[in-house]
Protein backbone atom coordinates (compact mmCIF):
# COMPACT_ATOMS: atom_id res chain seq x y z
CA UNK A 1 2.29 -6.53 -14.98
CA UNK A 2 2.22 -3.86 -12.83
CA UNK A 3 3.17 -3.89 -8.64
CA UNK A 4 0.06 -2.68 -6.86
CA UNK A 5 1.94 -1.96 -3.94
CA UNK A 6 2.43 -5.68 -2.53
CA UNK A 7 5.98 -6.13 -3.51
CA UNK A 8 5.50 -8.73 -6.33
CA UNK A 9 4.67 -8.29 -9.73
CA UNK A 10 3.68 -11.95 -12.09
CA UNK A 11 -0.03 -12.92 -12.29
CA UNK A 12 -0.44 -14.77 -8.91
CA UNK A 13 1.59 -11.80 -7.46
CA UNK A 14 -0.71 -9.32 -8.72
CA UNK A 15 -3.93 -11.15 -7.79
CA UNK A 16 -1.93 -11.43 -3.58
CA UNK A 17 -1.47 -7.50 -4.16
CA UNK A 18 -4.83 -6.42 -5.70
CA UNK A 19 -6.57 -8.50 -2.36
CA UNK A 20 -4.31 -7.69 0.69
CA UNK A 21 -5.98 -4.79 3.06
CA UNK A 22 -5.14 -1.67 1.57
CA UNK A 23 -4.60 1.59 4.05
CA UNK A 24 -7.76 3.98 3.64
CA UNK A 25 -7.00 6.43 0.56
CA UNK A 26 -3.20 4.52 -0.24
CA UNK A 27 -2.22 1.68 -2.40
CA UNK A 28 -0.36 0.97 0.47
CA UNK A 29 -0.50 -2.02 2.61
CA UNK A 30 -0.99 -0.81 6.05
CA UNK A 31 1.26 -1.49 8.63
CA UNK A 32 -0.45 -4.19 10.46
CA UNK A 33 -0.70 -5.87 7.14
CA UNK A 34 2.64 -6.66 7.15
CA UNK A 35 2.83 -8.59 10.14
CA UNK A 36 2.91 -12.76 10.13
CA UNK A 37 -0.34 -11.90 13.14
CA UNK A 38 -1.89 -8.72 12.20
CA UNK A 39 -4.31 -9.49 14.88
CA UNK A 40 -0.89 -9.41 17.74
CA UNK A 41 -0.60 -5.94 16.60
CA UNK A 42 0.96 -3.30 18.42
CA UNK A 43 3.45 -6.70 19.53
CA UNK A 44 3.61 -8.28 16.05
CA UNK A 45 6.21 -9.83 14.41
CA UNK A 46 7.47 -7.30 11.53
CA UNK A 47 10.49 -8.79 10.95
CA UNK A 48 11.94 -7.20 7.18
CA UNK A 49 9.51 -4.20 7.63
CA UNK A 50 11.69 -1.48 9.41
CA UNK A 51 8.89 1.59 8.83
CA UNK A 52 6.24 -0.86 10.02
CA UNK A 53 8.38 -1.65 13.17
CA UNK A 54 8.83 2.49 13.56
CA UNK A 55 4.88 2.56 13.20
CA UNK A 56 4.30 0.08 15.67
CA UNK A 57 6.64 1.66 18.37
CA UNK A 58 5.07 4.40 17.99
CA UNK A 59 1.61 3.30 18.19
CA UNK A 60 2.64 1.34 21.51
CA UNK A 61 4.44 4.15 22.64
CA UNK A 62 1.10 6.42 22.31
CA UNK A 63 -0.98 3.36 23.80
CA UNK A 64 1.12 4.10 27.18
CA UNK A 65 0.99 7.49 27.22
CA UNK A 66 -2.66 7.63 26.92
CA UNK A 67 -3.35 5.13 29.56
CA UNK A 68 -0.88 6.94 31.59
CA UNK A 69 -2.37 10.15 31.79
CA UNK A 70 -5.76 8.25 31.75
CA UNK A 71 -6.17 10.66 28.88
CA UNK A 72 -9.03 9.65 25.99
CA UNK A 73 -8.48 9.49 22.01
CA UNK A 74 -10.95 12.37 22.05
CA UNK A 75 -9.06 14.55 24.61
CA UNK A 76 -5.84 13.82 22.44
CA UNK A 77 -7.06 15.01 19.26
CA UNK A 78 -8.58 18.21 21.22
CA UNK A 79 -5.00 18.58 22.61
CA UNK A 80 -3.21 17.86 19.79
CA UNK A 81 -5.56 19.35 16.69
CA UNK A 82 -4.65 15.53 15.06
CA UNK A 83 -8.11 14.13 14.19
CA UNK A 84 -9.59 11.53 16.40
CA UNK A 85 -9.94 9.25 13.50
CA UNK A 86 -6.24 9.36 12.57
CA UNK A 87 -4.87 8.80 16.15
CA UNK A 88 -7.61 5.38 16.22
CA UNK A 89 -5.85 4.54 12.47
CA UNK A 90 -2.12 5.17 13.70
CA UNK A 91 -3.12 3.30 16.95
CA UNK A 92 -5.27 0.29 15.06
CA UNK A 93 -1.75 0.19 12.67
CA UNK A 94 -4.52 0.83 9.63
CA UNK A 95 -2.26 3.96 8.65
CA UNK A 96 0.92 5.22 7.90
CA UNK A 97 1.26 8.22 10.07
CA UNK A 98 3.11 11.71 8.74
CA UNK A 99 5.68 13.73 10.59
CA UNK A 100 3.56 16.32 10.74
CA UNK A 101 0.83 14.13 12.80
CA UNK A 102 3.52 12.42 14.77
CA UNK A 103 5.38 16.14 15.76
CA UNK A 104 1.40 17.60 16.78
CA UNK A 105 1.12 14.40 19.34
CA UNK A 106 4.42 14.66 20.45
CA UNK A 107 4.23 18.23 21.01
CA UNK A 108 0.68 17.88 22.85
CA UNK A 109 2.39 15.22 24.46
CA UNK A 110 5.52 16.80 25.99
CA UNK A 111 6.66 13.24 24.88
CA UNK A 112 9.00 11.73 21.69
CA UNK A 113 6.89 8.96 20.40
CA UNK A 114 9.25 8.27 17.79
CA UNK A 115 11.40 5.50 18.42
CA UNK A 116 15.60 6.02 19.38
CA UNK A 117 18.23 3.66 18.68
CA UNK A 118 20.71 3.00 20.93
């Protein structure tokens, strides 16, 4: 049987897979999803889920800046030319965010959202 994008294959597999939340237009579990909470999200536990834990930083990361700069969702997409709609996904953890979104905020920004290791 085929993986539908949960990470296990076998029929009980397949039926956890087919029913998890799905990101909008992906067979991919978003990266809430993955959480043990998904309701704790953008402080979740994502232990074993090191893009989901990228994700989340950033989503935090963005969550400060805006109420920094007491700057609306609406004002960032005008900055940034990112839809509104994407910034509430990326910030709700419903989506899985491209470069190309995450280099527009930053840029609009003046601010790295992506995560550094030390």
């Amino acid at each position: 049987m085929a993986d539908l994008g949960g990470g296990t294959t076998g029929r009980a597999g397949w039926w956890r897979a087919a029913t998890a939340p799905r990101c909008r237009g992906s067979g991919r579990r978003a990266p809430r999803d993955l959480a043990d909470n998904p309701q704790a999200w953008p402080h979740a536990d994502l232990a074993g889920h090191p893009a989901a834990i990228v994700v989340q930083a950033i989503a935090a990361k963005l969550t400060a800046e805006l109420a920094a700069r007491k700057l609306s969702r609406r004002g960032l997409a005008t900055l940034s030319g990112v839809n509104r709609q994407s910034i509430n996904d990326l910030l709700a953890g419903t989506s899985w965010p491209d470069v190309a979104t995450i280099a527009l905020l930053e840029t609009a920004l003046g601010q790295p959202l992506w995560p550094t290791t030390s």
